[in-house]
PDB file of N, CA and C in Angstrom:
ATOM      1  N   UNK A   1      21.675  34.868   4.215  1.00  0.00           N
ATOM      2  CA  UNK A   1      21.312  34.659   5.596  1.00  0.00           C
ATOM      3  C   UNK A   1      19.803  34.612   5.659  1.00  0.00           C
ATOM      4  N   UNK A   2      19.127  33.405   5.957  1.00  0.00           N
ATOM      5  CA  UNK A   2      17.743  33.550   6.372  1.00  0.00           C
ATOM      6  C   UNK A   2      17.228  34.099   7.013  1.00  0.00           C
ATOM      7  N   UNK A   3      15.928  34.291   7.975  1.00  0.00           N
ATOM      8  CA  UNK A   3      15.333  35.356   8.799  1.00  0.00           C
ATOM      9  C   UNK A   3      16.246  34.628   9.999  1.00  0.00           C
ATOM     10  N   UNK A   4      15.705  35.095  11.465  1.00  0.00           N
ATOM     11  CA  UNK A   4      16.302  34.645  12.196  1.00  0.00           C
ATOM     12  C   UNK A   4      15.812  35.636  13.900  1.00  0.00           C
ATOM     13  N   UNK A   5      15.859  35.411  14.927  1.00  0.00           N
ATOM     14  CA  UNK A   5      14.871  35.421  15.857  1.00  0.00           C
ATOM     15  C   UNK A   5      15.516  36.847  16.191  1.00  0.00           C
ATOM     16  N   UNK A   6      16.651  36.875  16.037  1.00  0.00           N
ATOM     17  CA  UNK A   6      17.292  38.074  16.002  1.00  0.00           C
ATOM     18  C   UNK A   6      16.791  39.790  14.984  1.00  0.00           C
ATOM     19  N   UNK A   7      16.249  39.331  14.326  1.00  0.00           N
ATOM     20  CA  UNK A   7      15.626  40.090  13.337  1.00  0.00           C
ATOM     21  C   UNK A   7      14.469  40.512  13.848  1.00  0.00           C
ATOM     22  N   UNK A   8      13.574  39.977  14.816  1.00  0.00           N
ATOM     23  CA  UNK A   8      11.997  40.510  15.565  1.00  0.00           C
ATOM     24  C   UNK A   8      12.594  42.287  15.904  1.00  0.00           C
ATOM     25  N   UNK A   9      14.192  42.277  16.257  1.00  0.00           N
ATOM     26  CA  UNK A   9      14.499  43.346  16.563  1.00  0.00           C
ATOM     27  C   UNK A   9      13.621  45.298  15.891  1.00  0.00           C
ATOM     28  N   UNK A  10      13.717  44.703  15.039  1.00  0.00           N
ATOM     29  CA  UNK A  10      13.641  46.127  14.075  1.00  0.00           C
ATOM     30  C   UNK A  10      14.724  46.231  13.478  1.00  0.00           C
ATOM     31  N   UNK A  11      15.988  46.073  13.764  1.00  0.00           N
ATOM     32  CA  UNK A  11      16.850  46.659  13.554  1.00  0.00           C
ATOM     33  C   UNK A  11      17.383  44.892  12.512  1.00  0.00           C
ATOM     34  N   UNK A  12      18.361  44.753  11.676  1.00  0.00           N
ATOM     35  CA  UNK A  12      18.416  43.833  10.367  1.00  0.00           C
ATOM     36  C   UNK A  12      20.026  43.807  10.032  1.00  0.00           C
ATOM     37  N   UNK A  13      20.372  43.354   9.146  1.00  0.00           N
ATOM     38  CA  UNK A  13      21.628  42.906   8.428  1.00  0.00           C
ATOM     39  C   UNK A  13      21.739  44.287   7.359  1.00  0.00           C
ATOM     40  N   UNK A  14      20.588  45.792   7.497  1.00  0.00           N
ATOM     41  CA  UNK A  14      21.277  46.279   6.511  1.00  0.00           C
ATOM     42  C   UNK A  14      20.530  47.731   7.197  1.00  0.00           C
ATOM     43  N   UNK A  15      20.794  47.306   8.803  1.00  0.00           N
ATOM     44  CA  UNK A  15      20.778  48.743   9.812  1.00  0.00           C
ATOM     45  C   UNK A  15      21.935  49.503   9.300  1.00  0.00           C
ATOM     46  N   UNK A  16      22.136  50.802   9.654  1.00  0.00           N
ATOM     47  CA  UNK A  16      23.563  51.552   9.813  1.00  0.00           C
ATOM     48  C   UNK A  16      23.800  51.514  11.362  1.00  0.00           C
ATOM     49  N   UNK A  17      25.331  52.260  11.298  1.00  0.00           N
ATOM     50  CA  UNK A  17      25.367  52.613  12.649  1.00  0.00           C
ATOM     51  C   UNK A  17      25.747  51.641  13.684  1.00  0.00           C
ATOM     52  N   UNK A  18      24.957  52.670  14.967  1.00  0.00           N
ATOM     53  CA  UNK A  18      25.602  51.065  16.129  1.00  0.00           C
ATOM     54  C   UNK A  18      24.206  50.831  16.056  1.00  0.00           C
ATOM     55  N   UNK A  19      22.985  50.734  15.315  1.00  0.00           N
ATOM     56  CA  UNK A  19      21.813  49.667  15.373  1.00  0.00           C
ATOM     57  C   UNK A  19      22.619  48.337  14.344  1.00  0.00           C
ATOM     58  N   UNK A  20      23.480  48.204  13.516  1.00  0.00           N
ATOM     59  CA  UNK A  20      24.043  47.482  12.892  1.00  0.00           C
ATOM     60  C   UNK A  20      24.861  46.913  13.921  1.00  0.00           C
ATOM     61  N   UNK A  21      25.645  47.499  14.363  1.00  0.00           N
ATOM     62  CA  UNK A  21      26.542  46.952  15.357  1.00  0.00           C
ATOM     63  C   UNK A  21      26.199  46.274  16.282  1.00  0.00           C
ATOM     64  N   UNK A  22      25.312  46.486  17.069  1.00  0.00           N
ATOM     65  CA  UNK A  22      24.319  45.530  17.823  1.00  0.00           C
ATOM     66  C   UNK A  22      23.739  44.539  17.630  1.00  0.00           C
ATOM     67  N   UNK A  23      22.838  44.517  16.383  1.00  0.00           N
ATOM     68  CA  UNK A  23      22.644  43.764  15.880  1.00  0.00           C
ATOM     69  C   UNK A  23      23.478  42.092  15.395  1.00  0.00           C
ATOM     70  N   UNK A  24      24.076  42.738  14.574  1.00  0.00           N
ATOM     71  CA  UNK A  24      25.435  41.736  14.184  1.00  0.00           C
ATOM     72  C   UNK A  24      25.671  41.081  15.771  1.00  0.00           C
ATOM     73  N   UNK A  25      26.166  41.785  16.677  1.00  0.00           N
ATOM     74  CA  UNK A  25      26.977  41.745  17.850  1.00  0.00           C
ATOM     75  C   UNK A  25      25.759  40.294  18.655  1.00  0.00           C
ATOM     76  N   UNK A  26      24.675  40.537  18.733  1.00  0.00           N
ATOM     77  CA  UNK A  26      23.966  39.549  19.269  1.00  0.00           C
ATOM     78  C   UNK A  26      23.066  38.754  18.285  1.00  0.00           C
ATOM     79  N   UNK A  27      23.151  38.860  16.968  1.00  0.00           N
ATOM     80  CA  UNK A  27      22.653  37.672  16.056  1.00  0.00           C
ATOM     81  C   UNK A  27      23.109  36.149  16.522  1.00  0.00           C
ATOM     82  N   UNK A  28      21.976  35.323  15.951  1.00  0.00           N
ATOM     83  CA  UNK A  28      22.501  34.001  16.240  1.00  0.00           C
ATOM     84  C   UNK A  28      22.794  33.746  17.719  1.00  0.00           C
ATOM     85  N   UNK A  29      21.994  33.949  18.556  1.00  0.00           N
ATOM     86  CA  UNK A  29      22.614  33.953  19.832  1.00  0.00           C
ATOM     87  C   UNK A  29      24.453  34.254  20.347  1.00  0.00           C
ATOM     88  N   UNK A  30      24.807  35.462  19.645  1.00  0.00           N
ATOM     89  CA  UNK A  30      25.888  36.132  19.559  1.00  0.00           C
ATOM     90  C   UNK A  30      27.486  35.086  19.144  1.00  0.00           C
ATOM     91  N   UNK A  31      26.841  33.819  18.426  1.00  0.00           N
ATOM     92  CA  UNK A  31      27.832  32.851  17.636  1.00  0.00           C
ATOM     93  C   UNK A  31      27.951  34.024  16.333  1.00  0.00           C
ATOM     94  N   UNK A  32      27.808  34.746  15.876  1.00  0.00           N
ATOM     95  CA  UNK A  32      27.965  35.488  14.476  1.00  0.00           C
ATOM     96  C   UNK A  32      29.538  36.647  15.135  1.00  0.00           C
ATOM     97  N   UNK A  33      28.925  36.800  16.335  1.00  0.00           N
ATOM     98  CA  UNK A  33      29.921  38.109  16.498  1.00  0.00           C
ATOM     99  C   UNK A  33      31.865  38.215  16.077  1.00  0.00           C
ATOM    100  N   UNK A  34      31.981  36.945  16.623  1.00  0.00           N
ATOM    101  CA  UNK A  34      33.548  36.519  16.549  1.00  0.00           C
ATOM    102  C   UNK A  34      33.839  35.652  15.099  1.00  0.00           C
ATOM    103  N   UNK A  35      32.939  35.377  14.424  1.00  0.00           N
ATOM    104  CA  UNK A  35      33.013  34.505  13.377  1.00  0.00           C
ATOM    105  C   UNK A  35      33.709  35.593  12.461  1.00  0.00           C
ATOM    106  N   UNK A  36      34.920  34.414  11.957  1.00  0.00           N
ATOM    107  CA  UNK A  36      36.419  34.772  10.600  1.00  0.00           C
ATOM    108  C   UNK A  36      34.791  35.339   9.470  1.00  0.00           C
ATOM    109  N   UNK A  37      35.503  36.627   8.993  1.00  0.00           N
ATOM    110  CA  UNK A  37      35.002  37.199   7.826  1.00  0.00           C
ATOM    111  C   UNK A  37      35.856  36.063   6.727  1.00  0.00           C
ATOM    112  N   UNK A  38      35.356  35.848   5.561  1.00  0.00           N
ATOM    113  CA  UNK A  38      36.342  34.861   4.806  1.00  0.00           C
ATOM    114  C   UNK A  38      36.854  36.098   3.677  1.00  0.00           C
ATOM    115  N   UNK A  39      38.189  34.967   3.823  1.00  0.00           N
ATOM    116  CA  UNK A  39      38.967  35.832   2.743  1.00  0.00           C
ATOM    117  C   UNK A  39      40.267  36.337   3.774  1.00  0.00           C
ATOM    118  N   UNK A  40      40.342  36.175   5.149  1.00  0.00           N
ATOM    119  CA  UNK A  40      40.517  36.759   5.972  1.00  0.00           C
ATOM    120  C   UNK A  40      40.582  38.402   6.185  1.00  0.00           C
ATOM    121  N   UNK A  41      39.419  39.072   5.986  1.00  0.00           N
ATOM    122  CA  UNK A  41      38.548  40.022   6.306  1.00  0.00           C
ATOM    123  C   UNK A  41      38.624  41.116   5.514  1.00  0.00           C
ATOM    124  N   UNK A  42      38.311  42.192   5.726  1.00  0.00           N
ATOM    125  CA  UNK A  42      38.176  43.819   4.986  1.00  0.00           C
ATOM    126  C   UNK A  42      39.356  44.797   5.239  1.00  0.00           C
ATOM    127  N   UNK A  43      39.909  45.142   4.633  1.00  0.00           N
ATOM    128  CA  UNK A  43      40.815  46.649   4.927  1.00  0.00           C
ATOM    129  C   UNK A  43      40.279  47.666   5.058  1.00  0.00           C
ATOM    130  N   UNK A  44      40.352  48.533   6.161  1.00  0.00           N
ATOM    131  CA  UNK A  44      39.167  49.624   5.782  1.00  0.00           C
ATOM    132  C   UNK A  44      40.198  50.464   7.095  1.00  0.00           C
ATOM    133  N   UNK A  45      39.264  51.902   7.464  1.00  0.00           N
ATOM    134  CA  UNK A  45      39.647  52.814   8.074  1.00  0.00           C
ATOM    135  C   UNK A  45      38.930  52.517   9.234  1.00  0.00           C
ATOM    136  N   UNK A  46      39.348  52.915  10.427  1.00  0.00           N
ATOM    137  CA  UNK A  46      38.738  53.070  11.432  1.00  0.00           C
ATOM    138  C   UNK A  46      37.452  54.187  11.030  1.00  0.00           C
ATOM    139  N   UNK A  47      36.344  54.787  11.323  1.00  0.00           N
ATOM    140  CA  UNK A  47      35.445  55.923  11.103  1.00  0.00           C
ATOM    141  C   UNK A  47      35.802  57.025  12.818  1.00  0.00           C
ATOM    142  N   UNK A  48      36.447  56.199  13.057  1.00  0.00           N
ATOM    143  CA  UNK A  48      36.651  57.249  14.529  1.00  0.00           C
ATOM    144  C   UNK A  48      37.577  57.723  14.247  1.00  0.00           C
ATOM    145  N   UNK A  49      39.281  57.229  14.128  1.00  0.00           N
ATOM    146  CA  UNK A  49      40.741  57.675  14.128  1.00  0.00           C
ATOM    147  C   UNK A  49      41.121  57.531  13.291  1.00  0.00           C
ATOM    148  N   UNK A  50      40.543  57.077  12.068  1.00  0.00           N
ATOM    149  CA  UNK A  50      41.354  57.230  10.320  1.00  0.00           C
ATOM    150  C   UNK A  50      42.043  55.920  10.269  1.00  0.00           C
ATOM    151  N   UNK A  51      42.636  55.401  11.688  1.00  0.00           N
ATOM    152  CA  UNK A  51      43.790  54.570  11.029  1.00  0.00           C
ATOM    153  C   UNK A  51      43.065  53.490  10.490  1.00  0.00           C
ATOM    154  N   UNK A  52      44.212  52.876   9.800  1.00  0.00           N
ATOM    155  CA  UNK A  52      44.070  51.780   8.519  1.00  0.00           C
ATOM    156  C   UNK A  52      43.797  50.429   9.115  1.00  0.00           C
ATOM    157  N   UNK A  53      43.184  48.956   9.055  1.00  0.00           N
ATOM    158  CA  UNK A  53      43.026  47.648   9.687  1.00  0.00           C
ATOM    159  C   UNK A  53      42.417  47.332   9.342  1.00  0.00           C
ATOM    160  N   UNK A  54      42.632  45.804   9.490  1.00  0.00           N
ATOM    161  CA  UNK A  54      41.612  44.903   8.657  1.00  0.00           C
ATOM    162  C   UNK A  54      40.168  44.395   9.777  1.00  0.00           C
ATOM    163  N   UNK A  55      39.179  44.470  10.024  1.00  0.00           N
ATOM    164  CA  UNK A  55      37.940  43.855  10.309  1.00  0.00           C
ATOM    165  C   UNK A  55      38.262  42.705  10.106  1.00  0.00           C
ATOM    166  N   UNK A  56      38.473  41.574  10.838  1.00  0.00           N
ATOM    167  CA  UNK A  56      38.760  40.495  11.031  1.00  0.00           C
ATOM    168  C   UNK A  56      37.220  39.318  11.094  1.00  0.00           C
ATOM    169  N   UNK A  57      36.744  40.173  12.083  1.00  0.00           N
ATOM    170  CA  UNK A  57      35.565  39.818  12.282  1.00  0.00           C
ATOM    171  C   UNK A  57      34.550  40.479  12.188  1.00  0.00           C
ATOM    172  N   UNK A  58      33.281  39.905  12.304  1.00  0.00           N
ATOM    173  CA  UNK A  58      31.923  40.570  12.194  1.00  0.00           C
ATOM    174  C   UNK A  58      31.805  41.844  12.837  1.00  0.00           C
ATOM    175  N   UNK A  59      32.184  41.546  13.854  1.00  0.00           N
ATOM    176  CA  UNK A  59      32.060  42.596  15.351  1.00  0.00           C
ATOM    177  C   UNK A  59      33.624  42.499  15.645  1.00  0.00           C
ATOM    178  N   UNK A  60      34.573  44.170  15.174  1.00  0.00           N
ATOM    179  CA  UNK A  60      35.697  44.398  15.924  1.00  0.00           C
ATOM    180  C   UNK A  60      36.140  45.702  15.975  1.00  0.00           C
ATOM    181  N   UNK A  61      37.270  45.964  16.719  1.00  0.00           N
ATOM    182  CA  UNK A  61      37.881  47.034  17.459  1.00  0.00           C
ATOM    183  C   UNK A  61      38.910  47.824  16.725  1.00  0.00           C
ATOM    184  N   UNK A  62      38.859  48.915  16.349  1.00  0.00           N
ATOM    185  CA  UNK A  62      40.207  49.523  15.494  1.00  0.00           C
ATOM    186  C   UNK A  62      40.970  49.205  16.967  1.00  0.00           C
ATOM    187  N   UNK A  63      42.839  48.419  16.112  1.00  0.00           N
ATOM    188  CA  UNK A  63      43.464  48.724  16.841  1.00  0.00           C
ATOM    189  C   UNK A  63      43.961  49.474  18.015  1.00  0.00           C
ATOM    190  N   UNK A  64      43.748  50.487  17.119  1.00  0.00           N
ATOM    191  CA  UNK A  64      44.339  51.907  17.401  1.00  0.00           C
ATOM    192  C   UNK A  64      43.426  52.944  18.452  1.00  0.00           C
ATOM    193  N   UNK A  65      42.237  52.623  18.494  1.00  0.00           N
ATOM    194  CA  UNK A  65      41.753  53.696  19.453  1.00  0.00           C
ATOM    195  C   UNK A  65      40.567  52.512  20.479  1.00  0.00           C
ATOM    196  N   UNK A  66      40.451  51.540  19.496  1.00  0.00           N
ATOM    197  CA  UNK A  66      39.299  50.789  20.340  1.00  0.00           C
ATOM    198  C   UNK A  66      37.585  50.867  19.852  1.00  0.00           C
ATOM    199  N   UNK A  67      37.894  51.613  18.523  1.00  0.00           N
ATOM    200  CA  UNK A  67      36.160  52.430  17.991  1.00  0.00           C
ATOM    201  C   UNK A  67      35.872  50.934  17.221  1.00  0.00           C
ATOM    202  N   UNK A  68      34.431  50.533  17.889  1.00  0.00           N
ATOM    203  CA  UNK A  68      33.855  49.653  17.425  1.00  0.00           C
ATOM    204  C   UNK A  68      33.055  49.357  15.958  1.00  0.00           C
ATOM    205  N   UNK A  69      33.194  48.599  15.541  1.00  0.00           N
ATOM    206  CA  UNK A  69      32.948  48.471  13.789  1.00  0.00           C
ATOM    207  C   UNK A  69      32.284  47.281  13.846  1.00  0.00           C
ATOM    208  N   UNK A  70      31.223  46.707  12.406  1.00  0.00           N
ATOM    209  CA  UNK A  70      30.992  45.612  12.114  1.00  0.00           C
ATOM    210  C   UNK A  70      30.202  45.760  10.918  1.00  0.00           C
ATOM    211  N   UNK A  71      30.200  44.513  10.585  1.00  0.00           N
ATOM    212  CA  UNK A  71      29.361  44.411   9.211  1.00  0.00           C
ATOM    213  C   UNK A  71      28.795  43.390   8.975  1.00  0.00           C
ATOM    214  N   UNK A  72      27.901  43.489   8.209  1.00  0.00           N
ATOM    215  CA  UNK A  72      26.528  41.692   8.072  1.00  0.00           C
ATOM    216  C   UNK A  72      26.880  40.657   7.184  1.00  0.00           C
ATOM    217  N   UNK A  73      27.226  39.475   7.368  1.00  0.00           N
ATOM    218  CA  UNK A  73      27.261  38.541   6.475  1.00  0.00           C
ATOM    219  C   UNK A  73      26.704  38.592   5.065  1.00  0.00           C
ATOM    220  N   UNK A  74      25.532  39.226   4.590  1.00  0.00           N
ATOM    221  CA  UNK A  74      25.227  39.310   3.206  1.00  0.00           C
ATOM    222  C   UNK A  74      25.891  40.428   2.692  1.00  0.00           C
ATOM    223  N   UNK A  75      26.776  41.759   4.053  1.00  0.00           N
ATOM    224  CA  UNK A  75      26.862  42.215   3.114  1.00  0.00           C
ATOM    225  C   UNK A  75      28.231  42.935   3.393  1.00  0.00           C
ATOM    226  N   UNK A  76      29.360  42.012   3.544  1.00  0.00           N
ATOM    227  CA  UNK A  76      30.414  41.620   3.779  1.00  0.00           C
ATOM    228  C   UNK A  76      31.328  41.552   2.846  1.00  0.00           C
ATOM    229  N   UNK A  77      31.086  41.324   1.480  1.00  0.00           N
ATOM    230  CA  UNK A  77      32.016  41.699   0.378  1.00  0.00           C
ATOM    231  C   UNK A  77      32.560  42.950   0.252  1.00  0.00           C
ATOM    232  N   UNK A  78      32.056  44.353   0.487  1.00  0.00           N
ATOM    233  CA  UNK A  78      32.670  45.008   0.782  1.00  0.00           C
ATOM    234  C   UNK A  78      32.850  46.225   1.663  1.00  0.00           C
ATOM    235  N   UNK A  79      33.928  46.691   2.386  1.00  0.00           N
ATOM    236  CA  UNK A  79      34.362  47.461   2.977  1.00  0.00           C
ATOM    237  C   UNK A  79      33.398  48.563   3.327  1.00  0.00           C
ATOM    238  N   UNK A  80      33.042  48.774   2.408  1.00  0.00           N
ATOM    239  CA  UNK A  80      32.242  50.306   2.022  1.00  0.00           C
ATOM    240  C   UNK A  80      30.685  49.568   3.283  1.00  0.00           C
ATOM    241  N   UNK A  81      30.184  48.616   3.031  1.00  0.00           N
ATOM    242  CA  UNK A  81      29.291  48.321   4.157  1.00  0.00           C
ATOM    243  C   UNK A  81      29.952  48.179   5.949  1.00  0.00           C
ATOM    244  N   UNK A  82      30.898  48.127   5.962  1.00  0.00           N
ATOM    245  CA  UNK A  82      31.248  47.819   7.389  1.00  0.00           C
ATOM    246  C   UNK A  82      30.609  49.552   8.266  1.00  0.00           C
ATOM    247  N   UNK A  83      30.203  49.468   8.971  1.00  0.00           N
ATOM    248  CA  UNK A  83      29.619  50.292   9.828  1.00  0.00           C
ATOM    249  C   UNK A  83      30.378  50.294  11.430  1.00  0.00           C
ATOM    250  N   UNK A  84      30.135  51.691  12.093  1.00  0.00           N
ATOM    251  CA  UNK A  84      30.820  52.202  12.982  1.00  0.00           C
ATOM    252  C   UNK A  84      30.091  52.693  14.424  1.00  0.00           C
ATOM    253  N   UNK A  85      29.932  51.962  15.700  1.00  0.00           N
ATOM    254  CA  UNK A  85      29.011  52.351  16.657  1.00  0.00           C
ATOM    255  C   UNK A  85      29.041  53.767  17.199  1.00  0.00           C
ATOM    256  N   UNK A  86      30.246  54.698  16.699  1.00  0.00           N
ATOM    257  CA  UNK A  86      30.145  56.136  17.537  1.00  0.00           C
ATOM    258  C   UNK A  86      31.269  55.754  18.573  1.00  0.00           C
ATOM    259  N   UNK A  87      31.556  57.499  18.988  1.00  0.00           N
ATOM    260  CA  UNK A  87      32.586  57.405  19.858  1.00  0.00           C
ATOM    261  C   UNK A  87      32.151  57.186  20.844  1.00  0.00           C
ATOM    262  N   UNK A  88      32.817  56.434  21.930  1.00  0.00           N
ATOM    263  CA  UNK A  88      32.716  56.058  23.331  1.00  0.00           C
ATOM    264  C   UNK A  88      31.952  54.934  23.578  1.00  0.00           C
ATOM    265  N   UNK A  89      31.221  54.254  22.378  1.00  0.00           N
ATOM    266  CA  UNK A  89      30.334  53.322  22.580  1.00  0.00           C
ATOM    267  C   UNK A  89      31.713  51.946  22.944  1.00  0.00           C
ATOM    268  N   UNK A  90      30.647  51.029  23.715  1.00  0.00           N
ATOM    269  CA  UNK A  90      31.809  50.205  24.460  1.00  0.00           C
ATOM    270  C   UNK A  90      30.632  48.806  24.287  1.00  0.00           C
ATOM    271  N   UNK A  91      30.951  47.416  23.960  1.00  0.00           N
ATOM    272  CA  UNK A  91      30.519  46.632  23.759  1.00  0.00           C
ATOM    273  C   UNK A  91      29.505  46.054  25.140  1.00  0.00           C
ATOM    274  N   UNK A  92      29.098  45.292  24.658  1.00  0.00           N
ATOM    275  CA  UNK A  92      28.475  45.074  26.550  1.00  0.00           C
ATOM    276  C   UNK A  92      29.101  43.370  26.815  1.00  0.00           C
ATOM    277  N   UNK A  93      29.382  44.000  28.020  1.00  0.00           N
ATOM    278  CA  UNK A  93      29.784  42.529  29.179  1.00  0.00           C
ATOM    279  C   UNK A  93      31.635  43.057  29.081  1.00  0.00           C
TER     280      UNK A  93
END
């Protein structure tokens, strides 16, 4: 992924947290957020409720409770990078 206007942020493709989550979430004028992870996506745990699901996308929702997750295109191969915004955090709009 090249630089990108989104990056003036501070915050980058290899923030933690919900500065990651944000990030991701409005990169690219927020075309990155919904974009297919390939491979069709990651298996991983929710970090809020344990349960099990795949990250589909850049920016998504455990099933199961709604705890927001995402992870950066460079660094998307694996699981172990997908990052978690905290409880109660709620997307905007």
């Amino acid at each position: 992924m090249g630089s990108c206007s989104s990056c003036g942020s501070g915050a980058g493709p290899f923030a933690e947290g919900v500065e990651l989550v944000e990030f991701v979430y409005e990169a690219h004028g927020g075309g990155l957020r919904n974009r297919p992870i390939s491979g069709g996506g990651l298996q991983t745990h929710c970090q809020g409720c344990e349960a099990e699901f795949i990250l589909k996308t850049f920016v998504g929702k455990c099933p199961h409770c709604g705890g927001v997750h995402a992870v950066s295109p460079p660094r998307s191969n694996d699981a172990a990078n997908i990052q978690y915004a905290g409880q109660g955090y709620r997307l905007p709009g």
